[in-house]
N, C-alpha and C. Protein backbone atom coordinates (compact mmCIF):
# COMPACT_ATOMS: atom_id res chain seq x y z
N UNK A 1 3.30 -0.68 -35.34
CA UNK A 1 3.20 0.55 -34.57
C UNK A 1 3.57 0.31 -33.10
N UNK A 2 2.96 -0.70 -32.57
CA UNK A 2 3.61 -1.19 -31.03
C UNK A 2 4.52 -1.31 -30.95
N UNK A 3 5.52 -1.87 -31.83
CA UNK A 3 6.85 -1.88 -31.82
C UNK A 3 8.08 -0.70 -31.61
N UNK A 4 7.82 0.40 -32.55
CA UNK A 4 7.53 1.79 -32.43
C UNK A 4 7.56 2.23 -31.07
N UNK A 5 6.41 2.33 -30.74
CA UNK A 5 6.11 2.60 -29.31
C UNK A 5 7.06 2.11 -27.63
N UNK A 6 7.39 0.77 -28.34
CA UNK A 6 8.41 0.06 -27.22
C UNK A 6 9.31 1.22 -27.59
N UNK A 7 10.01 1.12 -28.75
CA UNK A 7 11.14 1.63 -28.99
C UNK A 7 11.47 2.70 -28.31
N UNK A 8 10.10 3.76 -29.01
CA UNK A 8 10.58 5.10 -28.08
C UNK A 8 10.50 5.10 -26.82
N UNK A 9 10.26 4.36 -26.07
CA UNK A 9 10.02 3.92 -25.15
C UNK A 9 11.50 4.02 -24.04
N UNK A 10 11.80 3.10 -24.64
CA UNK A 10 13.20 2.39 -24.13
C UNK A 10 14.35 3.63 -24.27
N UNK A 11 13.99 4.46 -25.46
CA UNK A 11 14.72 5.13 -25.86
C UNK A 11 14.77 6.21 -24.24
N UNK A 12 13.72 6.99 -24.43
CA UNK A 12 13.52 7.94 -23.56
C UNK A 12 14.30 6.83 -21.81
N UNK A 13 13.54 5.79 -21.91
CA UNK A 13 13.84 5.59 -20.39
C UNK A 13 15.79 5.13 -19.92
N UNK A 14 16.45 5.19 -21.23
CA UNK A 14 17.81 4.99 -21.20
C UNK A 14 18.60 6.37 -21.37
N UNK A 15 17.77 7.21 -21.78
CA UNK A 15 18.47 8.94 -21.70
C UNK A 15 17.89 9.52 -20.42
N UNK A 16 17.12 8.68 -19.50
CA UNK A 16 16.57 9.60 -18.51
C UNK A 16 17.54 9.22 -17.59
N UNK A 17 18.13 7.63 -17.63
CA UNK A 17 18.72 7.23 -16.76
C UNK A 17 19.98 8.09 -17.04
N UNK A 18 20.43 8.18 -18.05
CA UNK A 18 21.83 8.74 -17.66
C UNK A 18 21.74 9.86 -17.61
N UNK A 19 20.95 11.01 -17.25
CA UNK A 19 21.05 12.12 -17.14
C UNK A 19 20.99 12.05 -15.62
N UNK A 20 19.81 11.17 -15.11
CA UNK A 20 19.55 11.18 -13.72
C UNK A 20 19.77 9.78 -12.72
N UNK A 21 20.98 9.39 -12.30
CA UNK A 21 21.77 8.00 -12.16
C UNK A 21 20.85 7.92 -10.86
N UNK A 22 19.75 8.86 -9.91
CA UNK A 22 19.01 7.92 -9.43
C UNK A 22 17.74 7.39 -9.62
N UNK A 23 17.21 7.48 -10.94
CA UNK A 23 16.62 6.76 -11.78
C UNK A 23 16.84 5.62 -11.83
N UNK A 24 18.34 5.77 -12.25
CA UNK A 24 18.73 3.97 -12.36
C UNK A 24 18.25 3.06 -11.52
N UNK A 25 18.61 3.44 -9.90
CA UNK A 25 18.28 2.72 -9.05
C UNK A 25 17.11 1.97 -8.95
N UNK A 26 15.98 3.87 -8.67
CA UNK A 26 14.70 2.92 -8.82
C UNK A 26 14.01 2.32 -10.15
N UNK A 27 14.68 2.50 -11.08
CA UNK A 27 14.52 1.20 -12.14
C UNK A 27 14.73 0.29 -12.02
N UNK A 28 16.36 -0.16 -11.51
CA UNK A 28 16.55 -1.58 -11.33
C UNK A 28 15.29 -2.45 -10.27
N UNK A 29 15.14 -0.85 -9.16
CA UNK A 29 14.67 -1.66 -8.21
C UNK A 29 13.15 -2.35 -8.14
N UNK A 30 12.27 -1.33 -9.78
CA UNK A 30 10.91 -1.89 -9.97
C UNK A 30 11.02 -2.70 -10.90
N UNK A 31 12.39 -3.02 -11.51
CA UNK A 31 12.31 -4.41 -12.43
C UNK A 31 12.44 -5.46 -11.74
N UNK A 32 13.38 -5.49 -10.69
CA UNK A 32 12.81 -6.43 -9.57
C UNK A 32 11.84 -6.93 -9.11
N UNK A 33 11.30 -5.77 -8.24
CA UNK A 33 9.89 -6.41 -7.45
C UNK A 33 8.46 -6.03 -8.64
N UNK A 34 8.14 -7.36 -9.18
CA UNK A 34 6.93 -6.52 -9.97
C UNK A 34 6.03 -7.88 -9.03
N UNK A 35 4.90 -7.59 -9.06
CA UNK A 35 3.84 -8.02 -8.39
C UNK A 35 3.72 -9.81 -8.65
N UNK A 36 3.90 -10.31 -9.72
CA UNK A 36 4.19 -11.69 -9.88
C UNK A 36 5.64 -12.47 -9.23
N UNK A 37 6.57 -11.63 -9.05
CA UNK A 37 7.60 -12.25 -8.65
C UNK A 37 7.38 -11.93 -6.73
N UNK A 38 6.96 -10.78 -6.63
CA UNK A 38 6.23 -10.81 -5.04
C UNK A 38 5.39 -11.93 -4.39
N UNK A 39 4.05 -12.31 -5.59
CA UNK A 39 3.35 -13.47 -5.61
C UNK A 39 3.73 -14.76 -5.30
N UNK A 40 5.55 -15.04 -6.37
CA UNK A 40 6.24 -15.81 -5.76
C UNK A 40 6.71 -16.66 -4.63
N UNK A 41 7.39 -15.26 -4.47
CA UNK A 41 7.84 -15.21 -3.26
C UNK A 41 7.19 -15.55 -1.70
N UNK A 42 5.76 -15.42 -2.14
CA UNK A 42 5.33 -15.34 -0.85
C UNK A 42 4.63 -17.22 -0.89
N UNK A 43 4.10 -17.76 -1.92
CA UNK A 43 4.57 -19.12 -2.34
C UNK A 43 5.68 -19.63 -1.48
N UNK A 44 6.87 -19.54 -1.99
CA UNK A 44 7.98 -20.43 -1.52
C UNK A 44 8.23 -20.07 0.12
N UNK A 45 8.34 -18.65 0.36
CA UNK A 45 8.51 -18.20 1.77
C UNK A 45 8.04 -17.76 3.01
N UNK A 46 6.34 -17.49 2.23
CA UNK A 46 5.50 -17.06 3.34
C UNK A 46 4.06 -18.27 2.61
N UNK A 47 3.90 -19.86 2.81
CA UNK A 47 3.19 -20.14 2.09
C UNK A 47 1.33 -19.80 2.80
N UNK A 48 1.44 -19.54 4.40
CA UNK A 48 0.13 -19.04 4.96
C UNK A 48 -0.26 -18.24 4.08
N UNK A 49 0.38 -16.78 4.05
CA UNK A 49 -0.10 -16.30 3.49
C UNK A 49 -0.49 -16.08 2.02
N UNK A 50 -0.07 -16.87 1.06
CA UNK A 50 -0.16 -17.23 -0.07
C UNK A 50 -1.67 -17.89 -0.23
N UNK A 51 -1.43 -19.38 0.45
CA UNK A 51 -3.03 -20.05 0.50
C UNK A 51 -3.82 -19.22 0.87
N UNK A 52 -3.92 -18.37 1.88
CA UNK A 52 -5.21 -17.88 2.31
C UNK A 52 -5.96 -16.40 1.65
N UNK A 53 -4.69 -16.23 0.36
CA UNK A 53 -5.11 -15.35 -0.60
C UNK A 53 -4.69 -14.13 -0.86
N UNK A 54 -3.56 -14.00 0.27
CA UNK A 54 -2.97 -12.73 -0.22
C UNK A 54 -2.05 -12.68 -1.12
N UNK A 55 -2.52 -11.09 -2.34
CA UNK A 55 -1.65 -11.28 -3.18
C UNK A 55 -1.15 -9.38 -3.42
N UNK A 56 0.13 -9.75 -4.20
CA UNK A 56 -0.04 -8.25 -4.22
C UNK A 56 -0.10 -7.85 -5.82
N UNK A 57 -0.48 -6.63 -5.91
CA UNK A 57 -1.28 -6.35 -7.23
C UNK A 57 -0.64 -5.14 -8.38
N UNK A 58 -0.03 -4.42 -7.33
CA UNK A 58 0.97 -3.04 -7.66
C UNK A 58 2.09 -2.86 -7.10
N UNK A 59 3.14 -2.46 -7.54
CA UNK A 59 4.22 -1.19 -6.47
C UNK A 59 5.03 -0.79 -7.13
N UNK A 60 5.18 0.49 -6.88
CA UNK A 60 5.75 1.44 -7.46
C UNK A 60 7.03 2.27 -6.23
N UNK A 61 7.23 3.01 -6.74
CA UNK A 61 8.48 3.91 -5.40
C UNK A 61 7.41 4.82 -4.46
N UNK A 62 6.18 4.65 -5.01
CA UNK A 62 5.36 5.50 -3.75
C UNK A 62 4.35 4.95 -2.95
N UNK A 63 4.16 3.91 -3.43
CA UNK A 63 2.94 3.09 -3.20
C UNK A 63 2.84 1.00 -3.24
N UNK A 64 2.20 0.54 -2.68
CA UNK A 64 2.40 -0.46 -2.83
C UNK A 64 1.00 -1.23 -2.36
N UNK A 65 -0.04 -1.91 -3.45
CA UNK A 65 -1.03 -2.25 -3.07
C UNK A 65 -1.25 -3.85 -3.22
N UNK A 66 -1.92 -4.74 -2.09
CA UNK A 66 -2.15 -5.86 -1.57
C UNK A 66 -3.76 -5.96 -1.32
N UNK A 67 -4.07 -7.24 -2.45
CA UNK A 67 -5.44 -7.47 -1.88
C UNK A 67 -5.64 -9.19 -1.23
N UNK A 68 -6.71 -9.37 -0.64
CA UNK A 68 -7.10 -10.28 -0.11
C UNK A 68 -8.64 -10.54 -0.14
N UNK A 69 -9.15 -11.81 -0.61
CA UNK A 69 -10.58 -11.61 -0.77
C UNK A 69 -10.99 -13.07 0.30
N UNK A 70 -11.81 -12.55 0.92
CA UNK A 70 -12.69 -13.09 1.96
C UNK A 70 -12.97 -14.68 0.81
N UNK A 71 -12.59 -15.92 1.99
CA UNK A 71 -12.89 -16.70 1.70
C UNK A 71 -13.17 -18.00 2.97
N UNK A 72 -13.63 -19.11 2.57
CA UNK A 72 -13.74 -20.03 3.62
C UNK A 72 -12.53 -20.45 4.58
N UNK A 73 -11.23 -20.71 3.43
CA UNK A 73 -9.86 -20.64 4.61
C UNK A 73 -8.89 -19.28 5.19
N UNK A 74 -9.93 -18.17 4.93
CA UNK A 74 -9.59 -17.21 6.16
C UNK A 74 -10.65 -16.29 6.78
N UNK A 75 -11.34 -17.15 7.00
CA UNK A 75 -12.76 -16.82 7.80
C UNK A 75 -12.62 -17.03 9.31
N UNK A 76 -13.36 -16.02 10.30
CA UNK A 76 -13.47 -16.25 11.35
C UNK A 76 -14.53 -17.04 11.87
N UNK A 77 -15.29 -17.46 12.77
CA UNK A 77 -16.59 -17.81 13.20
C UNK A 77 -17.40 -17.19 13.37
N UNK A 78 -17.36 -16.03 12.78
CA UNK A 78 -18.16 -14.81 12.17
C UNK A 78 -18.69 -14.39 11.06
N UNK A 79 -17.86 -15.43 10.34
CA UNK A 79 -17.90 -15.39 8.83
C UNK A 79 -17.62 -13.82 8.33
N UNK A 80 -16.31 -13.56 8.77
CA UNK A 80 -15.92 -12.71 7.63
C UNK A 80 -14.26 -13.11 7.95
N UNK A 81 -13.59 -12.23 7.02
CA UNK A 81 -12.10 -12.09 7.35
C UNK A 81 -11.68 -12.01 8.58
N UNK A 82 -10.22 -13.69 8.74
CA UNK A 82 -9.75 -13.15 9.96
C UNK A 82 -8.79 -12.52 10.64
N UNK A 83 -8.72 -11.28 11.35
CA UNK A 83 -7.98 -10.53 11.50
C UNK A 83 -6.20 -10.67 11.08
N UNK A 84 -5.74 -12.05 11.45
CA UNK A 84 -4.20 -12.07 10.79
C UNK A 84 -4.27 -12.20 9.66
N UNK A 85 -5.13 -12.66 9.06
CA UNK A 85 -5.07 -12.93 7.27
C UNK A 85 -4.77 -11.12 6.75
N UNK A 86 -5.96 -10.36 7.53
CA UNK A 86 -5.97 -8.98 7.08
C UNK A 86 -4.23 -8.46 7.43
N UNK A 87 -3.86 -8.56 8.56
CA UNK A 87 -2.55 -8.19 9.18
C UNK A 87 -1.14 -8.61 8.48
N UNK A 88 -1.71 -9.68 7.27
CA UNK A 88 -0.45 -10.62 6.72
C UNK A 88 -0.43 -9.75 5.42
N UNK A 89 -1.54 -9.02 4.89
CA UNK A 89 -1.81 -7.99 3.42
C UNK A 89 -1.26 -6.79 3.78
N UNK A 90 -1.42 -6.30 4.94
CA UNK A 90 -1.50 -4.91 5.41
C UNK A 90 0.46 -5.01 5.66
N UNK A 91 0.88 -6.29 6.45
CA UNK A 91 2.71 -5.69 6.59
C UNK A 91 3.00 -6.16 5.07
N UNK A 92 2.75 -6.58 4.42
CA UNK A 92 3.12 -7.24 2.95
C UNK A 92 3.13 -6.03 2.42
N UNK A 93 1.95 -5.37 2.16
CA UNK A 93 2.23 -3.84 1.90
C UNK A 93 3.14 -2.76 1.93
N UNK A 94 3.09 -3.08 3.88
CA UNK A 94 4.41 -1.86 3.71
C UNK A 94 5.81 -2.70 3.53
N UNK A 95 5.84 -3.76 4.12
CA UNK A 95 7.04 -4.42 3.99
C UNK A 95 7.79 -4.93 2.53
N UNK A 96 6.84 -4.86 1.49
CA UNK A 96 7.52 -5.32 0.26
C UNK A 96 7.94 -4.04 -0.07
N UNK A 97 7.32 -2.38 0.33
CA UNK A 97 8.01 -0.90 -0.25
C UNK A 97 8.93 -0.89 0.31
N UNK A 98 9.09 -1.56 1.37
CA UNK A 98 10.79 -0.94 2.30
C UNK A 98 11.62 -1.89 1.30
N UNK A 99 11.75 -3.12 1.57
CA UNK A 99 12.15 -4.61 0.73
C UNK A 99 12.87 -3.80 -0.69
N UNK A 100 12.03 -3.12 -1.40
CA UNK A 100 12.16 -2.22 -2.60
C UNK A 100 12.77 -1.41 -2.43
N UNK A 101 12.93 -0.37 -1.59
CA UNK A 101 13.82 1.02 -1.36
C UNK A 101 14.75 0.22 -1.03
N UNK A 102 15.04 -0.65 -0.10
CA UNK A 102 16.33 -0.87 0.53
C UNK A 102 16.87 -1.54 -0.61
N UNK A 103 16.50 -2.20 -1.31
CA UNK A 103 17.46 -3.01 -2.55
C UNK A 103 17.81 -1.94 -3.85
N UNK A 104 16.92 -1.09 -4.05
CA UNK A 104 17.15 0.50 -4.72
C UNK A 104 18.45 1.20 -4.18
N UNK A 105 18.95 1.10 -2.80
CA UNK A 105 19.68 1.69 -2.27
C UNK A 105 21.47 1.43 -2.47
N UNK A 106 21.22 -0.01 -2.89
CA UNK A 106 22.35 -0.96 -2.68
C UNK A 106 23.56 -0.82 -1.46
N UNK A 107 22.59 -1.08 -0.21
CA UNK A 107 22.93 -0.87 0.93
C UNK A 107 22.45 -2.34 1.67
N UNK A 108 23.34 -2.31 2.58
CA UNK A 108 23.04 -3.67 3.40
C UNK A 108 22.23 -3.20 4.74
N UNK A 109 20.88 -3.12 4.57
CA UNK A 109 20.10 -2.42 5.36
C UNK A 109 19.14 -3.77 6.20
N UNK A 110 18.96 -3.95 7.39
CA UNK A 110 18.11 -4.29 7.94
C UNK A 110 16.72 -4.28 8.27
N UNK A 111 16.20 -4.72 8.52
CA UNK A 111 14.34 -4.43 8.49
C UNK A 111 13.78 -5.14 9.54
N UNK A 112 13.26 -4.85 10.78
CA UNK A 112 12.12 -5.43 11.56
C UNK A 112 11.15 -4.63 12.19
N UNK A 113 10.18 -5.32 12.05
CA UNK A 113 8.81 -4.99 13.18
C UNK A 113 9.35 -4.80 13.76
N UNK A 114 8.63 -3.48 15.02
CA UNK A 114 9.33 -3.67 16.02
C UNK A 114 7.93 -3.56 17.17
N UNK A 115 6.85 -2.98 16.51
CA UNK A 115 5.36 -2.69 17.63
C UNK A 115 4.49 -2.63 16.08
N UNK A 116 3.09 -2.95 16.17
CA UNK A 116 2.29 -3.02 15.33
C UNK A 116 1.06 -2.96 16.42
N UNK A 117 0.19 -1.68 15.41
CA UNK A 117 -1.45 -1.63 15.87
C UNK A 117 -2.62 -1.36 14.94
N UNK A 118 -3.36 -1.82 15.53
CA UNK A 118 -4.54 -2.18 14.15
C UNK A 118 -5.82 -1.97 15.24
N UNK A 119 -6.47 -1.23 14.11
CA UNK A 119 -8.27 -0.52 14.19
C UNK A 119 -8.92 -1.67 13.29
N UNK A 120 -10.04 -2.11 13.81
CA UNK A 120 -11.03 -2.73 12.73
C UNK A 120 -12.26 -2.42 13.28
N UNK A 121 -12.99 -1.69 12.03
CA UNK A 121 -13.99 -0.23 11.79
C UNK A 121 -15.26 -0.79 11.48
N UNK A 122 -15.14 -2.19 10.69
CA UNK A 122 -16.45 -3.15 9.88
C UNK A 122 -16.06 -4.35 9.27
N UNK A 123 -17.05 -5.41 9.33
CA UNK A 123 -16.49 -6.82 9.14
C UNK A 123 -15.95 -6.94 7.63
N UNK A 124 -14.66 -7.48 7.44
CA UNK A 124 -14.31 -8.07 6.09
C UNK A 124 -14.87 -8.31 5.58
N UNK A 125 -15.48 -8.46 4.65
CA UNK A 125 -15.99 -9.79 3.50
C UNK A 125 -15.60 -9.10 2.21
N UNK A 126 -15.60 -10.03 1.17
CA UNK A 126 -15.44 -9.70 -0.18
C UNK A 126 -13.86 -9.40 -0.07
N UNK A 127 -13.63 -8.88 -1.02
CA UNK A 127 -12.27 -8.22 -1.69
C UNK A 127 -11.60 -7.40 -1.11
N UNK A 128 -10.48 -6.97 -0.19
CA UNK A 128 -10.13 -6.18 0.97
C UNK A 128 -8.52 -5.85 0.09
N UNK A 129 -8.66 -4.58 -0.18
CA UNK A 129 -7.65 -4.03 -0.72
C UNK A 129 -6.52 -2.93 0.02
N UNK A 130 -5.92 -3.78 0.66
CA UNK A 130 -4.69 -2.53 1.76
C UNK A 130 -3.17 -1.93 0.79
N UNK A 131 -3.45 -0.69 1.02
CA UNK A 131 -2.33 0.25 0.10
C UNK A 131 -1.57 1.10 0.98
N UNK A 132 -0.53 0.94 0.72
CA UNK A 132 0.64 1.51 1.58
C UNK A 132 1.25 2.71 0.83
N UNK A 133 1.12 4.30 0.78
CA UNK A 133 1.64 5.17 0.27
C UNK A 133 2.51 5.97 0.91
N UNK A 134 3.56 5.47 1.88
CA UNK A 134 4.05 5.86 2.05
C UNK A 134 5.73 6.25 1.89
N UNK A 135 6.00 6.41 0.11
CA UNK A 135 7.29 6.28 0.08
C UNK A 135 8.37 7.39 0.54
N UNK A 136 7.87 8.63 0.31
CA UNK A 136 8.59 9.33 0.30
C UNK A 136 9.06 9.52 2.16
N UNK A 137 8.02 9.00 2.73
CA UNK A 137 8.89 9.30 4.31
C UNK A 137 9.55 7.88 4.60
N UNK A 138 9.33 6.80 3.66
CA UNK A 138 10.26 5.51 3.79
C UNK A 138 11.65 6.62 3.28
N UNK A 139 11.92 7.26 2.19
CA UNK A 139 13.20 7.54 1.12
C UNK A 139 13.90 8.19 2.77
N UNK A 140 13.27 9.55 3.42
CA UNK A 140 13.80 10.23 3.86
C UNK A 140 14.71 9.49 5.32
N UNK A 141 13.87 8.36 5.72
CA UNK A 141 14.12 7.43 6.61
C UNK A 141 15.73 6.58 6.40
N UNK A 142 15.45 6.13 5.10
CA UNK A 142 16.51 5.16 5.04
C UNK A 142 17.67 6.17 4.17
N UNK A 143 17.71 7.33 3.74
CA UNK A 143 18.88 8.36 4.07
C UNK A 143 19.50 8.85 5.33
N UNK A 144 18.43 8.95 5.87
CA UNK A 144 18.92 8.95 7.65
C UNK A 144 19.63 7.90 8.07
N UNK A 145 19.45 6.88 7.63
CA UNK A 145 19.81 6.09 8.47
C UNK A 145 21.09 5.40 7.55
N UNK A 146 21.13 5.88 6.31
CA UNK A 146 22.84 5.52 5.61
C UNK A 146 23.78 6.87 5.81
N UNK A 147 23.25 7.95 6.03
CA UNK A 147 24.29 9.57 6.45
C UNK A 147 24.68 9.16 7.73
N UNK A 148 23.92 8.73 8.65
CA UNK A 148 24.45 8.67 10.25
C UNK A 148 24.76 6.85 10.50
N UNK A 149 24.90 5.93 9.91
CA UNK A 149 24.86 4.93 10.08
C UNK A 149 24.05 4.48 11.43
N UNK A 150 23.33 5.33 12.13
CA UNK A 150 22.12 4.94 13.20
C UNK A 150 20.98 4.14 12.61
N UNK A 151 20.22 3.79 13.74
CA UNK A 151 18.92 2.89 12.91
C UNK A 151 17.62 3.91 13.14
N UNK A 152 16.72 3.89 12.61
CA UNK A 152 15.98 4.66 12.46
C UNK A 152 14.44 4.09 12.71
N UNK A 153 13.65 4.23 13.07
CA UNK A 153 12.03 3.71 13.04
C UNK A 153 11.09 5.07 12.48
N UNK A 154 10.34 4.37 11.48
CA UNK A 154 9.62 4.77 11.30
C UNK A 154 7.66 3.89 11.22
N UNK A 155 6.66 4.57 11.44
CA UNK A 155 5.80 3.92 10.96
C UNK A 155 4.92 4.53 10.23
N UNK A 156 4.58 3.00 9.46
CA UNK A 156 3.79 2.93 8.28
C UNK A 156 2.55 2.31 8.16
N UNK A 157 1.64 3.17 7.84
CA UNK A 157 0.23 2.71 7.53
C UNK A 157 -0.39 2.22 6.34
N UNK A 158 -1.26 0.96 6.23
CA UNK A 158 -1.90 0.40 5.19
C UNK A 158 -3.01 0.38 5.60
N UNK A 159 -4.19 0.68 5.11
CA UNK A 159 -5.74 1.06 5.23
C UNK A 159 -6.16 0.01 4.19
N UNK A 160 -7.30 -1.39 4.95
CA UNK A 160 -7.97 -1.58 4.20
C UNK A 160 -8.96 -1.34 4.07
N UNK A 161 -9.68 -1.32 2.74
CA UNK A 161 -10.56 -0.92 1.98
C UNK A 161 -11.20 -2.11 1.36
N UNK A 162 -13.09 -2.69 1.51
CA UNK A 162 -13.82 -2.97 1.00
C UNK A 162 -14.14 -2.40 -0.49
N UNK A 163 -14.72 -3.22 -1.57
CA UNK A 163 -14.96 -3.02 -2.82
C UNK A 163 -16.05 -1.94 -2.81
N UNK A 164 -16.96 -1.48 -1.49
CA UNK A 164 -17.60 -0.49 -1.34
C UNK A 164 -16.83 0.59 -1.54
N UNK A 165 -15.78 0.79 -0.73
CA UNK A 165 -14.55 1.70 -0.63
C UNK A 165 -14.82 2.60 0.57
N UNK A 166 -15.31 1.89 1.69
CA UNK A 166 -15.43 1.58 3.07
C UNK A 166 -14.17 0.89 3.87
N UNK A 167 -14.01 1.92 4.42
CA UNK A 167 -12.22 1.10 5.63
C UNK A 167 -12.83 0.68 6.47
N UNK A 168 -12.21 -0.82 6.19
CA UNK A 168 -13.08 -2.04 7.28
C UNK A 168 -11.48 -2.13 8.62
N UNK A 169 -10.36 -1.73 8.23
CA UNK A 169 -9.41 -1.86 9.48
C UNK A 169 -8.21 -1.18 8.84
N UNK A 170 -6.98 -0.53 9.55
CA UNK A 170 -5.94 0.03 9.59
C UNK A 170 -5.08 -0.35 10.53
N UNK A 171 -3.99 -0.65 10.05
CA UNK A 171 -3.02 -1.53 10.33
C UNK A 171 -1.53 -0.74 10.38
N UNK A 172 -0.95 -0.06 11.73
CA UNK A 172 0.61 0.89 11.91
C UNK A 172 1.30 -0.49 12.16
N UNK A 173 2.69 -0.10 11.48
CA UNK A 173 3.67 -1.14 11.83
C UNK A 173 5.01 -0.16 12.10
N UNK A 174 5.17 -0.44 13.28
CA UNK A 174 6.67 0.81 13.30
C UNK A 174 7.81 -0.49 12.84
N UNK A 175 8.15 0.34 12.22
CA UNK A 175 9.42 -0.49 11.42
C UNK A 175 11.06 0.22 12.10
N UNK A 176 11.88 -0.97 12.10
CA UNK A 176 13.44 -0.08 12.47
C UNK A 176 14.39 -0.66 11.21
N UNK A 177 15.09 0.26 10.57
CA UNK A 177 16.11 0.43 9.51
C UNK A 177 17.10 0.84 10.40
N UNK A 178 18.04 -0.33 10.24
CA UNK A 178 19.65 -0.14 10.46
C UNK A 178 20.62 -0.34 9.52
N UNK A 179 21.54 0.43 9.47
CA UNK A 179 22.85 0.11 8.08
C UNK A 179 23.80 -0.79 9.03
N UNK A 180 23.89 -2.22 8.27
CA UNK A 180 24.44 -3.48 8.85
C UNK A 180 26.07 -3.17 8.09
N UNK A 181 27.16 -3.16 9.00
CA UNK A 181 28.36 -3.04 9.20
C UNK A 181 29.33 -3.73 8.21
């Protein structure tokens, strides 16, 4: 019966694509980034933040969620979470949804920080879950910025959230998208 189930599966998601070719895109582009190959990645290229526990858990074309759980090697002398550990979950967040749209796009698009600010509301501890939902004003952004070949900034917010489901800090990162020549 599971088998079945793949089937129709596959079926439907290969008639959706060709009815609607930008489907395709963001298909290719969530067979790409799925949360273990993100995990990866941040292993070989970002290994701070790897050891000290950030991982990411979801992402989709609207959303993109990163947790981090309070531990002894990212503790302050306060004993809770320390603020860059939180700051390394929170751009991972928004930065792996742009990472995703822009490779969805198949455009040679650029990406940097350009100003970042952060609220912290109550001390870390435990399990700190930051989610970035902001796709649809990422989509409208990086159309702007392939119609006019200008660069564009936008910013994006990730709110973390305690296992209470208490926001212990919030984290803006204005981001700039340019279409590279």
């Amino acid at each position: 019966m599971y088998n079945i189930v793949l089937y129709f599966n596959l079926i439907l998601t290969i008639r959706d694509l060709q009815k609607f070719p930008i489907l395709a895109d963001y298909q290719r582009a969530l067979m790409n980034f799925t949360p273990r190959k993100l995990n990866l990645f941040l292993l070989f290229k970002l290994p701070s933040a790897y050891l000290t526990g950030v991982r990411t858990k979801s992402i989709d074309a609207q959303k993109c969620v990163v947790t981090v759980k309070h531990r002894w090697i990212n503790q302050n002398p306060f004993k809770s979470m320390f603020w860059a550990v939180q700051g390394m979950a929170a751009e991972l967040s928004t930065g792996a949804l742009i990472m995703m749209k822009i490779q969805a796009t198949q455009k040679n698009i650029s990406m940097l920080v350009i100003k970042n600010n952060a609220s912290f509301t109550k001390k870390a501890k435990g399990l700190i879950t930051f989610t970035c939902n902001q796709g649809n004003l990422l989509d409208e952004a990086l159309q702007k910025a392939i119609a006019t070949g200008e660069g564009q900034t936008l910013i994006l917010t990730a709110k973390g959230i305690d296992m209470a489901g208490v926001e212990v800090s919030s984290f803006d990162f204005e981001w700039s998208l340019k279409l590279k020549q």
